[in-house]
C-alpha atoms as a PDB file:
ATOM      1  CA  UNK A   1       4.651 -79.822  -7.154  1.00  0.00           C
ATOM      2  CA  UNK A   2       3.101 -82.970  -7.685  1.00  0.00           C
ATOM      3  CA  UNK A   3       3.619 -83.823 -11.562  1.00  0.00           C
ATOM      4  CA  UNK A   4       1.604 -87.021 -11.742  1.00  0.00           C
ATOM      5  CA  UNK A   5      -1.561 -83.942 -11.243  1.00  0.00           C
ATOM      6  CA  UNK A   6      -0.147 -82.132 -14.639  1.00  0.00           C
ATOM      7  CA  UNK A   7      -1.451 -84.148 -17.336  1.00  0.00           C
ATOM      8  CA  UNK A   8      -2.058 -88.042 -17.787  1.00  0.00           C
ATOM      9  CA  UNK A   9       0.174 -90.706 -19.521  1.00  0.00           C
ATOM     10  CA  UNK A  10       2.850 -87.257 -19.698  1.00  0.00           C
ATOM     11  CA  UNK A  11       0.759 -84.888 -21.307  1.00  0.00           C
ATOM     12  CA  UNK A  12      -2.209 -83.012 -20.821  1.00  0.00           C
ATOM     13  CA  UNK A  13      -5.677 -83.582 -22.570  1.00  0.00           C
ATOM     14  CA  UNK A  14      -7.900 -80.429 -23.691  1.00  0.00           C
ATOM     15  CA  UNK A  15     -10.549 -80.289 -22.160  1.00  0.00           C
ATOM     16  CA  UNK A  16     -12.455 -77.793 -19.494  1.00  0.00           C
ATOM     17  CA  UNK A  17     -10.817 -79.633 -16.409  1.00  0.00           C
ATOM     18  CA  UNK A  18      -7.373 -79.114 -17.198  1.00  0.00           C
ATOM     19  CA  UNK A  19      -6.561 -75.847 -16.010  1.00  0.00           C
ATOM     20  CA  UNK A  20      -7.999 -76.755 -12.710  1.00  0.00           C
ATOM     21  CA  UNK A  21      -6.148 -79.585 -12.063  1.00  0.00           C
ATOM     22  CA  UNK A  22      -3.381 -77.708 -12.638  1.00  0.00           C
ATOM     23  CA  UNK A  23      -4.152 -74.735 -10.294  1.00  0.00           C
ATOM     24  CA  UNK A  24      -4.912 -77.007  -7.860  1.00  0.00           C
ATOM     25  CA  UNK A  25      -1.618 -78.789  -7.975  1.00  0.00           C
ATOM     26  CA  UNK A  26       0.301 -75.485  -8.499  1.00  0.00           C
ATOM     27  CA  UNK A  27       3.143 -74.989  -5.955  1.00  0.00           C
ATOM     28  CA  UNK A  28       2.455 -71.087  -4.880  1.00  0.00           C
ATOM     29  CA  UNK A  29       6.879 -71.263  -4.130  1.00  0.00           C
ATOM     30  CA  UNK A  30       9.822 -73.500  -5.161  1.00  0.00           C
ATOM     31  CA  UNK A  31      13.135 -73.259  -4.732  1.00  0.00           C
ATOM     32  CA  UNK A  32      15.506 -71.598  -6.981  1.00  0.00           C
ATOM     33  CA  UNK A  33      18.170 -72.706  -8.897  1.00  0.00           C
ATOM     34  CA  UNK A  34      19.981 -70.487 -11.934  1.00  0.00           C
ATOM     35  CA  UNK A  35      22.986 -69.150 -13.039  1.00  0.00           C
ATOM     36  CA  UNK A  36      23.835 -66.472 -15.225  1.00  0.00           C
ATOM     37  CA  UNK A  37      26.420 -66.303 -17.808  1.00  0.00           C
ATOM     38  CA  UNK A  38      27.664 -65.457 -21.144  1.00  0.00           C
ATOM     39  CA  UNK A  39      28.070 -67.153 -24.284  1.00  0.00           C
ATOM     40  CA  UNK A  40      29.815 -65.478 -27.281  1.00  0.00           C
ATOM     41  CA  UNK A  41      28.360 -62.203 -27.750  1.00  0.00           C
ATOM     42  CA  UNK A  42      24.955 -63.297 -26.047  1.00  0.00           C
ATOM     43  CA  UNK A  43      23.628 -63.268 -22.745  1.00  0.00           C
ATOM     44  CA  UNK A  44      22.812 -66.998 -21.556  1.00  0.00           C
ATOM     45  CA  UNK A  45      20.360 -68.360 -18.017  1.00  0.00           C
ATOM     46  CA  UNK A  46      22.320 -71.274 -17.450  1.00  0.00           C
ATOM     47  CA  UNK A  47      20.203 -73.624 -14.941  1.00  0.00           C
ATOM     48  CA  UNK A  48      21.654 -76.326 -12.632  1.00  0.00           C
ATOM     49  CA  UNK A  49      19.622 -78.942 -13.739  1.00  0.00           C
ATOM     50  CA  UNK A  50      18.758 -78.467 -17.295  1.00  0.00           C
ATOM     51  CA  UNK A  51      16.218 -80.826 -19.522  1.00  0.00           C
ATOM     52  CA  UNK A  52      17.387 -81.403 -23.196  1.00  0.00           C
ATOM     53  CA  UNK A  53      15.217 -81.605 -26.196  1.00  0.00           C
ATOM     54  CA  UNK A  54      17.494 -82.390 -29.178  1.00  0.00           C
ATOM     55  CA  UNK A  55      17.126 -79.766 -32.032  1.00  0.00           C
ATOM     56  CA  UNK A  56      16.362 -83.283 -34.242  1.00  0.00           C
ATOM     57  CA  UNK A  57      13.056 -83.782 -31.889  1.00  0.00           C
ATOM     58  CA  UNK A  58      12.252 -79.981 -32.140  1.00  0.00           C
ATOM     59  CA  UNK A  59      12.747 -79.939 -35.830  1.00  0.00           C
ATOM     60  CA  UNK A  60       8.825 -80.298 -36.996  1.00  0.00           C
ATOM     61  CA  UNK A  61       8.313 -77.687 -34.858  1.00  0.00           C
ATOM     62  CA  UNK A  62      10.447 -75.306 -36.033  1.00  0.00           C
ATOM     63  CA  UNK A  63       9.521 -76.283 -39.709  1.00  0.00           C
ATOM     64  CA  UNK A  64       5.718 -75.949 -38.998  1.00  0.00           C
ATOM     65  CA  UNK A  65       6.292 -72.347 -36.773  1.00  0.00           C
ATOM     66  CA  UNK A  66       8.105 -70.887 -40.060  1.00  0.00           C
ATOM     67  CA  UNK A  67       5.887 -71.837 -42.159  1.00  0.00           C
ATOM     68  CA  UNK A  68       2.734 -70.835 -40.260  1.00  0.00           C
ATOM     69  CA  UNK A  69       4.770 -67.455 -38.837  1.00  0.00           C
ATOM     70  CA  UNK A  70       5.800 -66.894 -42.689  1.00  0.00           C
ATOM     71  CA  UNK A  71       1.969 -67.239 -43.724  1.00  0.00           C
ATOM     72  CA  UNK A  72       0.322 -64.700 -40.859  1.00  0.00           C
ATOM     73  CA  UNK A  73       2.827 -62.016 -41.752  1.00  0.00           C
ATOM     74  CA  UNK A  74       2.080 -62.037 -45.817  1.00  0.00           C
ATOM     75  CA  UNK A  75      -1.405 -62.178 -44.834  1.00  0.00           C
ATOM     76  CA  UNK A  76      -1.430 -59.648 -41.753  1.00  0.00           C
ATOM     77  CA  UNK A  77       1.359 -57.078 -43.090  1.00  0.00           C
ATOM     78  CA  UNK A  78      -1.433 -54.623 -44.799  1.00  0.00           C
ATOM     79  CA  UNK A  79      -3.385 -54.300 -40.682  1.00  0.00           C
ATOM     80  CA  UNK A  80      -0.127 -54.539 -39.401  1.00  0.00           C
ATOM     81  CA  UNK A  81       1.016 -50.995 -41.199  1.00  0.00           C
ATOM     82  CA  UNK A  82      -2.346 -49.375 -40.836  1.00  0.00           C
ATOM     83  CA  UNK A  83      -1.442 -50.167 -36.699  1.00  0.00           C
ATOM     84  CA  UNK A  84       1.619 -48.890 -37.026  1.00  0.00           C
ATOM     85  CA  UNK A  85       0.643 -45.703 -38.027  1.00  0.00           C
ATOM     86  CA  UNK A  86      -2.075 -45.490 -36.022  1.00  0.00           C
ATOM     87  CA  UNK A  87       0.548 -45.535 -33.176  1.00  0.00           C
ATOM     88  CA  UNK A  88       2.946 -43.406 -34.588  1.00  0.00           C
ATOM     89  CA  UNK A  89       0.001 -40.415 -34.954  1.00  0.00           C
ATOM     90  CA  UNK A  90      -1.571 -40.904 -32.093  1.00  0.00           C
ATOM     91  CA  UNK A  91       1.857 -40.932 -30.051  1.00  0.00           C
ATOM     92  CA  UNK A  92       4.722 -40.082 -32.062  1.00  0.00           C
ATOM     93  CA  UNK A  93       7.857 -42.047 -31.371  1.00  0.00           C
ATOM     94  CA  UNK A  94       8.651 -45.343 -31.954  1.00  0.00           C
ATOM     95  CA  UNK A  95       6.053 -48.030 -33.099  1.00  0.00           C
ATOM     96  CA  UNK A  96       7.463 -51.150 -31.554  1.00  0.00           C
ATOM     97  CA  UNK A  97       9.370 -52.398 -28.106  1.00  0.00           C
ATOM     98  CA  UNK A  98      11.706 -54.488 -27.524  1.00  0.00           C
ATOM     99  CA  UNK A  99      12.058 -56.116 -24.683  1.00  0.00           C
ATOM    100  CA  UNK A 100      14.772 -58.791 -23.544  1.00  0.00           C
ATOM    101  CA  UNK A 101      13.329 -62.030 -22.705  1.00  0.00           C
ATOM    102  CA  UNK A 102      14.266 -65.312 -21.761  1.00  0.00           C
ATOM    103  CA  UNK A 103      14.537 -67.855 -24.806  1.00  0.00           C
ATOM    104  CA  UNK A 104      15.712 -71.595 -24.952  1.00  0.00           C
ATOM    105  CA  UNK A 105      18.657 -72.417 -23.446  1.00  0.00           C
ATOM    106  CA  UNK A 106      18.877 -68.797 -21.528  1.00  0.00           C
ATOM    107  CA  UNK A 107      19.426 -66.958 -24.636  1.00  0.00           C
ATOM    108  CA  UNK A 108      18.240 -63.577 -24.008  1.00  0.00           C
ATOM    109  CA  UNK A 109      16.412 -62.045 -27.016  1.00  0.00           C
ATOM    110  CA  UNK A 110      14.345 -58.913 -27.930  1.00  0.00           C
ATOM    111  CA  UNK A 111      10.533 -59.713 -27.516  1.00  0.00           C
ATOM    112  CA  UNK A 112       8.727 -57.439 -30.463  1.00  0.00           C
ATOM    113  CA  UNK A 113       5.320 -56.083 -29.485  1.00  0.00           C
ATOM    114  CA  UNK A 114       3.845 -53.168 -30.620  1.00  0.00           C
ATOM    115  CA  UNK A 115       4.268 -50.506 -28.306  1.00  0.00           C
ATOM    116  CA  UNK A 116       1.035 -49.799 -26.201  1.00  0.00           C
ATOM    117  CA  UNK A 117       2.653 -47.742 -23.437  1.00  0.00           C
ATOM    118  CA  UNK A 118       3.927 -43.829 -23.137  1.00  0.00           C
ATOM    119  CA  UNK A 119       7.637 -42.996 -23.927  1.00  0.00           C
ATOM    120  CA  UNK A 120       8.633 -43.055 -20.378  1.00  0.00           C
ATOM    121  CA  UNK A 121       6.650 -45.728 -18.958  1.00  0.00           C
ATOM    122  CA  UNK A 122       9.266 -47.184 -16.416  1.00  0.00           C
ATOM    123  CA  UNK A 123       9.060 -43.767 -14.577  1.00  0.00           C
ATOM    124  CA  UNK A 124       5.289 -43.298 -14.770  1.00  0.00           C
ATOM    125  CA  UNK A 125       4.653 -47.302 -13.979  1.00  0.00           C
ATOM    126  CA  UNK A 126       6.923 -46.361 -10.739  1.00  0.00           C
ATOM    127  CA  UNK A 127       5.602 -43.413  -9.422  1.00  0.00           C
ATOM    128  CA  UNK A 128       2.229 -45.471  -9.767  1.00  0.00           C
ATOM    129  CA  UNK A 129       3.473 -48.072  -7.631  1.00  0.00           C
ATOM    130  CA  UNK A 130       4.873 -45.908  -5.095  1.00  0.00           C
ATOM    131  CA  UNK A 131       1.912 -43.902  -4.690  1.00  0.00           C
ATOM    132  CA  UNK A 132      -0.402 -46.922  -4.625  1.00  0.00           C
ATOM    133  CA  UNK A 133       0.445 -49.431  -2.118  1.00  0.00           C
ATOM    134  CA  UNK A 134      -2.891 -51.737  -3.614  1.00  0.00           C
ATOM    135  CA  UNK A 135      -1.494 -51.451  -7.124  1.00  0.00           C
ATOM    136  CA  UNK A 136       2.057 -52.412  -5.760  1.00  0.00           C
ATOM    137  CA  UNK A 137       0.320 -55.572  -4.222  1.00  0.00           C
ATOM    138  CA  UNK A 138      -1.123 -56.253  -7.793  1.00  0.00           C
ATOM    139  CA  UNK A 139       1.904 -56.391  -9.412  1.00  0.00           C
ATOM    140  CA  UNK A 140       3.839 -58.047  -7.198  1.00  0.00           C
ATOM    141  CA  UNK A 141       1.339 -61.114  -7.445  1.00  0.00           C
ATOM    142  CA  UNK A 142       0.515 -60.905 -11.214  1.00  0.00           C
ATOM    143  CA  UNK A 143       3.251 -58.495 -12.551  1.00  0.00           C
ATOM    144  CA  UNK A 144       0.349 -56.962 -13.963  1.00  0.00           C
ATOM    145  CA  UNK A 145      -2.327 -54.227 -13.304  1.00  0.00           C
ATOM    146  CA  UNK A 146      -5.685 -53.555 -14.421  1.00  0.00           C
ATOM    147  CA  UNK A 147      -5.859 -50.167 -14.099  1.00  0.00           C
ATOM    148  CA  UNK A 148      -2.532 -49.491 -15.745  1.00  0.00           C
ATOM    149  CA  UNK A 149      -1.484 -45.735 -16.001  1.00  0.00           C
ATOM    150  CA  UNK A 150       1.466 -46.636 -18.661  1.00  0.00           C
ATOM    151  CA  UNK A 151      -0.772 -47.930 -21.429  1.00  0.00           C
ATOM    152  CA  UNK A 152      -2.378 -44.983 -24.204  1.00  0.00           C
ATOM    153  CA  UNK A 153      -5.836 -45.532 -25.585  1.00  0.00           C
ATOM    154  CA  UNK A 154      -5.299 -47.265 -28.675  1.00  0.00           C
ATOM    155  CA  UNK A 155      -2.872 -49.218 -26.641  1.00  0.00           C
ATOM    156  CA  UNK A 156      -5.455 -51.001 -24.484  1.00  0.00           C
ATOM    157  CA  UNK A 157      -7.507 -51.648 -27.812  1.00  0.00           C
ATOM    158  CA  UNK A 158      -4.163 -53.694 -28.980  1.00  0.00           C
ATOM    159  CA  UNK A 159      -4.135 -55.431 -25.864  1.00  0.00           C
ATOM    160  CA  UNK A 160      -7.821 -56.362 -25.747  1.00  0.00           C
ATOM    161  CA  UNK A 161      -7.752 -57.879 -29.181  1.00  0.00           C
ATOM    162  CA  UNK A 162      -3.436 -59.473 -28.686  1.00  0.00           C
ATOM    163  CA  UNK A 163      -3.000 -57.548 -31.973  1.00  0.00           C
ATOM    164  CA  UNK A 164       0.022 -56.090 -30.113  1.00  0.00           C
ATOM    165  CA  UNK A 165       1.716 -59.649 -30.374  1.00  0.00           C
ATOM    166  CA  UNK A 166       1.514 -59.822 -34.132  1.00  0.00           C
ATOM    167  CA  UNK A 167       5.210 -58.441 -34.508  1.00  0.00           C
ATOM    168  CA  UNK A 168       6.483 -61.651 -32.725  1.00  0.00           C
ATOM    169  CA  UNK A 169       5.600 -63.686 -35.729  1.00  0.00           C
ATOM    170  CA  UNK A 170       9.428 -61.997 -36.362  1.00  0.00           C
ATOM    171  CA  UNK A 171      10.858 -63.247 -33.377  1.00  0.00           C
ATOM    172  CA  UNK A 172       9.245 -66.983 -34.965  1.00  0.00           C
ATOM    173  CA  UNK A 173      10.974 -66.380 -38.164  1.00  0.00           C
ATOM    174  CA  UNK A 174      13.977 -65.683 -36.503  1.00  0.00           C
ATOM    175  CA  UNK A 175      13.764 -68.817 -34.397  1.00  0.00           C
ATOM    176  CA  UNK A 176      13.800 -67.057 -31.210  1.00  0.00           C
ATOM    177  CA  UNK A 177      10.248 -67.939 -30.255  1.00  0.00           C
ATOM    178  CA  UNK A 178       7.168 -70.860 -31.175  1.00  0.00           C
ATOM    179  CA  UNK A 179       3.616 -69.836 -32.139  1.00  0.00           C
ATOM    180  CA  UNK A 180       3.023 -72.074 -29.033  1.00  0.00           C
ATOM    181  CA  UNK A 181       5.136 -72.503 -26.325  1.00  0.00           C
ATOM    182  CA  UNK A 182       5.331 -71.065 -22.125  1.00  0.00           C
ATOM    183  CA  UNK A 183       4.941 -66.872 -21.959  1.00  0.00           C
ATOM    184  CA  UNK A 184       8.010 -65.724 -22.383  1.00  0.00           C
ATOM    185  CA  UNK A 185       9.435 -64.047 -19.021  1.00  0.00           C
ATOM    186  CA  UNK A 186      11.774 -61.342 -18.132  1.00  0.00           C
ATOM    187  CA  UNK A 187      14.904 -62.035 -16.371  1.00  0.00           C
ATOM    188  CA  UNK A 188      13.633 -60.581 -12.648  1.00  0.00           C
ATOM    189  CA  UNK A 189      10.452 -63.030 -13.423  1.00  0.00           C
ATOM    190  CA  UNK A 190      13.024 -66.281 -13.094  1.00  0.00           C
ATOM    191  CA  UNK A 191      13.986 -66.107  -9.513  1.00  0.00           C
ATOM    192  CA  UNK A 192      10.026 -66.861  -9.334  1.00  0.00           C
ATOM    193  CA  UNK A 193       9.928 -70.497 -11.641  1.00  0.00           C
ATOM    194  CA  UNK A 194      12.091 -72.462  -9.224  1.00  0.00           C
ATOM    195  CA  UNK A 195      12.498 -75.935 -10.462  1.00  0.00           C
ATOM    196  CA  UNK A 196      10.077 -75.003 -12.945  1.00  0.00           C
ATOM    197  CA  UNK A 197      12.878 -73.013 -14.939  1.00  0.00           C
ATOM    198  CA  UNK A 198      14.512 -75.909 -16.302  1.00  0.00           C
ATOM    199  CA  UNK A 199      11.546 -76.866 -18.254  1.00  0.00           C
ATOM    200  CA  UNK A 200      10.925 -73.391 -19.337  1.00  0.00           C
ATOM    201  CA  UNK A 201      14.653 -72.788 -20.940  1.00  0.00           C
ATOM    202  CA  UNK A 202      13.780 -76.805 -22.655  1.00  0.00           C
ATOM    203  CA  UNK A 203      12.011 -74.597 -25.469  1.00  0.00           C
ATOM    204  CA  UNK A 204      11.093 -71.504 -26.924  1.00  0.00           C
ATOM    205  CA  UNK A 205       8.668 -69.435 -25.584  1.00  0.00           C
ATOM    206  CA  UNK A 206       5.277 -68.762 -27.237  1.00  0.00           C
ATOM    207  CA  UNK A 207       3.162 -66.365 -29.363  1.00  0.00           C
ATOM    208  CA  UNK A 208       0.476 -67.712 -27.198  1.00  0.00           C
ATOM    209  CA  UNK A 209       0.236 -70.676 -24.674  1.00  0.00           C
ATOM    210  CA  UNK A 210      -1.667 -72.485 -22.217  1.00  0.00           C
ATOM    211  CA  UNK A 211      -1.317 -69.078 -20.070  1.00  0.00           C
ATOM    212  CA  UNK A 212      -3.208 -66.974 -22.575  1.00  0.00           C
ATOM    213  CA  UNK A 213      -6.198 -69.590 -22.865  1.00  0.00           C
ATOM    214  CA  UNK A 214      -6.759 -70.130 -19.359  1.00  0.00           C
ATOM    215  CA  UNK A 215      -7.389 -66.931 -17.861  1.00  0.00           C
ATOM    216  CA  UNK A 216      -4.282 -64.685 -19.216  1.00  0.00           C
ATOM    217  CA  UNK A 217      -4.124 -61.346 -16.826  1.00  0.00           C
ATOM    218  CA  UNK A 218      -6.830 -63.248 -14.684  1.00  0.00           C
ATOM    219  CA  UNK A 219      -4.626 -66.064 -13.335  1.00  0.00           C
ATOM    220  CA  UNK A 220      -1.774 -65.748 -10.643  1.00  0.00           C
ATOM    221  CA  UNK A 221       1.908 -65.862 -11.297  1.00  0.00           C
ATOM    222  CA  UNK A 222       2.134 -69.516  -9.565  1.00  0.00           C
ATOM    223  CA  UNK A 223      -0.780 -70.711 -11.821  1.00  0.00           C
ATOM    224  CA  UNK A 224       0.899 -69.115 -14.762  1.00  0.00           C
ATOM    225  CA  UNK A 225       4.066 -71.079 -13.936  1.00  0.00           C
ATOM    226  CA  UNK A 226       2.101 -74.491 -13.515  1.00  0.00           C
ATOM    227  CA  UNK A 227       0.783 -73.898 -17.194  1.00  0.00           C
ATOM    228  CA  UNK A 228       3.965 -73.174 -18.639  1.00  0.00           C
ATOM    229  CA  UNK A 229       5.627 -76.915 -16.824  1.00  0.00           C
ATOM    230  CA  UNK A 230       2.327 -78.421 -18.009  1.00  0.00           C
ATOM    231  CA  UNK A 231       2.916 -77.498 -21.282  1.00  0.00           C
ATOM    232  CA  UNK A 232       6.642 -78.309 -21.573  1.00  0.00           C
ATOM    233  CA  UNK A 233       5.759 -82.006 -20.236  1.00  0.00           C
ATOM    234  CA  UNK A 234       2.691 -82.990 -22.813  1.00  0.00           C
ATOM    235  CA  UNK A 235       3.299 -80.744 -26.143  1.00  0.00           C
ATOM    236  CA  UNK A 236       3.055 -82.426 -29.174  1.00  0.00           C
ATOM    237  CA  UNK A 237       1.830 -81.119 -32.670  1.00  0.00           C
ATOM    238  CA  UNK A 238      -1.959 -82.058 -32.223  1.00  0.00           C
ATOM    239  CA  UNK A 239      -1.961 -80.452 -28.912  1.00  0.00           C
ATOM    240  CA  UNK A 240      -0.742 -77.139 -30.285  1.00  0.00           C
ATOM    241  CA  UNK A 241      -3.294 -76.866 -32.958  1.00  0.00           C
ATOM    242  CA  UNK A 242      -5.957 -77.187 -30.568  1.00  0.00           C
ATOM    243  CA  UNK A 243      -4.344 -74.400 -28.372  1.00  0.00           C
ATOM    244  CA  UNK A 244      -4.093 -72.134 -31.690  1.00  0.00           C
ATOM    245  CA  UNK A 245      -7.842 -72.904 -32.177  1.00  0.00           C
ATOM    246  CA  UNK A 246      -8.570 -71.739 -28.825  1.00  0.00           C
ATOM    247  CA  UNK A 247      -6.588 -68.965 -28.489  1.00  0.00           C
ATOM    248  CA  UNK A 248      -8.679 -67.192 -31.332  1.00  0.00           C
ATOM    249  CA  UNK A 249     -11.835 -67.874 -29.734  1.00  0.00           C
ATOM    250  CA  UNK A 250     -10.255 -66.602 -26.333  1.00  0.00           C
ATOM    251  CA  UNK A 251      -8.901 -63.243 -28.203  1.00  0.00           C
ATOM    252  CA  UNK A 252     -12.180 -62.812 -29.939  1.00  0.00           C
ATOM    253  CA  UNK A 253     -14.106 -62.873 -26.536  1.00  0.00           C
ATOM    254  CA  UNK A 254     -11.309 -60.465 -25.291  1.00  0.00           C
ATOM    255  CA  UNK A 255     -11.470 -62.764 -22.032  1.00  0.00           C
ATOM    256  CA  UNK A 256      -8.876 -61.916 -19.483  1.00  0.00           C
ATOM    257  CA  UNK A 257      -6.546 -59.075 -21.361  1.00  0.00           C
ATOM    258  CA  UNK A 258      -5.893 -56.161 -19.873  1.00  0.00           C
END
């Protein structure tokens, strides 16, 4: 991949061109490099050739994410209950998933969404696949489908409006993710970020992101990973407020969730 391409004077400007740039200097493959290990009681990615951002330099951030996170949830707790039990009587059982994901350094941690799928969506999602070799295709390019047997009907109303995300304003308080950082990924998904993985594990993944701005569900998995390197290589504080800003007029169109 061709970094010079990924932003100018190290970081990226806003503006309508960007995400093309990128795409067009995405590598669609790279070469993988990570190990897995164990550190204390948690699970760790360890990659070969990490990039370190001292906890001094990410301090701001962290101060700024708390604050914000510790804001949205006084403000959003009364729609987040109504939700909740929306869920629970539509589909009885439990109200949120967690997920393990990939956080700084290779910790693993428990993504909280609100859960938009049935009870036993593994086995539906792959009975789907095996019965549907053009859906199979889908998700092995996007890890995503738009026709998606798994999710219930309120569910895809959560995911059209990202009101499914809200309970990882948690996973902020907990300092286990940003309000703006690379989508946090699954541990199959890192075989896929190649050199790309080092900057990924540099910080904590994001309540929202280049990704979701520039296409979400629309954009391929290579694109995806050019976004998230982008990112790592030209965040700052102003450009995070301007991704905030544009991820609620994004989620208010409802352009590219599914």
């Amino acid at each position: 991949m061709d970094d010079g391409n990924l932003g100018q004077a190290g970081g990226f400007r806003p503006d309508d061109d960007f995400t093309g740039r990128v795409f067009r200097s995405a590598a669609a493959a790279l070469p993988t490099e990570f190990g897995v290990g164990e550190r204390g009681r948690h699970e760790h990615f360890r990659p070969r050739r990490p990039i370190e951002i001292s906890d001094a330099a990410e301090l701001p951030k962290v101060i700024f994410d708390r604050v914000a996170a510790l804001t949205g949830l006084a403000l959003l707790m009364p729609l987040m209950l109504i939700v909740a039990a929306m869920i629970w009587r539509r589909d009885p059982g439990p109200v949120l998933y967690a997920h393990k994901r990939i956080g700084r350094h290779g910790r693993i941690f428990h993504c909280l969404k609100f859960r938009t799928m049935v009870l036993d969506s593994d086995a539906v999602l792959a009975r789907h696949l095996s019965d549907n070799p053009a859906a199979a295709a889908e998700w092995a390019a996007t890890r995503k489908l738009r026709v998606d047997p798994r999710v219930t009907g309120i569910g895809a109303r959560l995911r059209k409006t990202s009101i499914d995300e809200l309970p990882q304003l948690i996973n902020v308080l907990r300092g286990e993710m940003s309000l703006v950082g690379p989508r946090p990924i699954v541990m199959d998904e890192a075989r896929h970020y190649g050199e790309a993985l080092a900057a990924y594990l540099a910080v904590r993944p994001g309540v929202t992101g280049l990704w979701q701005i520039s296409g979400r569900s629309d954009t391929s998995y290579a694109e995806r990973v050019a976004l998230d390197r982008a990112y790592v290589r030209g965040r700052n504080l102003m450009n995070d407020l301007w991704i905030l800003m544009r991820t609620v007029v994004v989620v208010a169109k409802g352009r590219g969730s599914y």
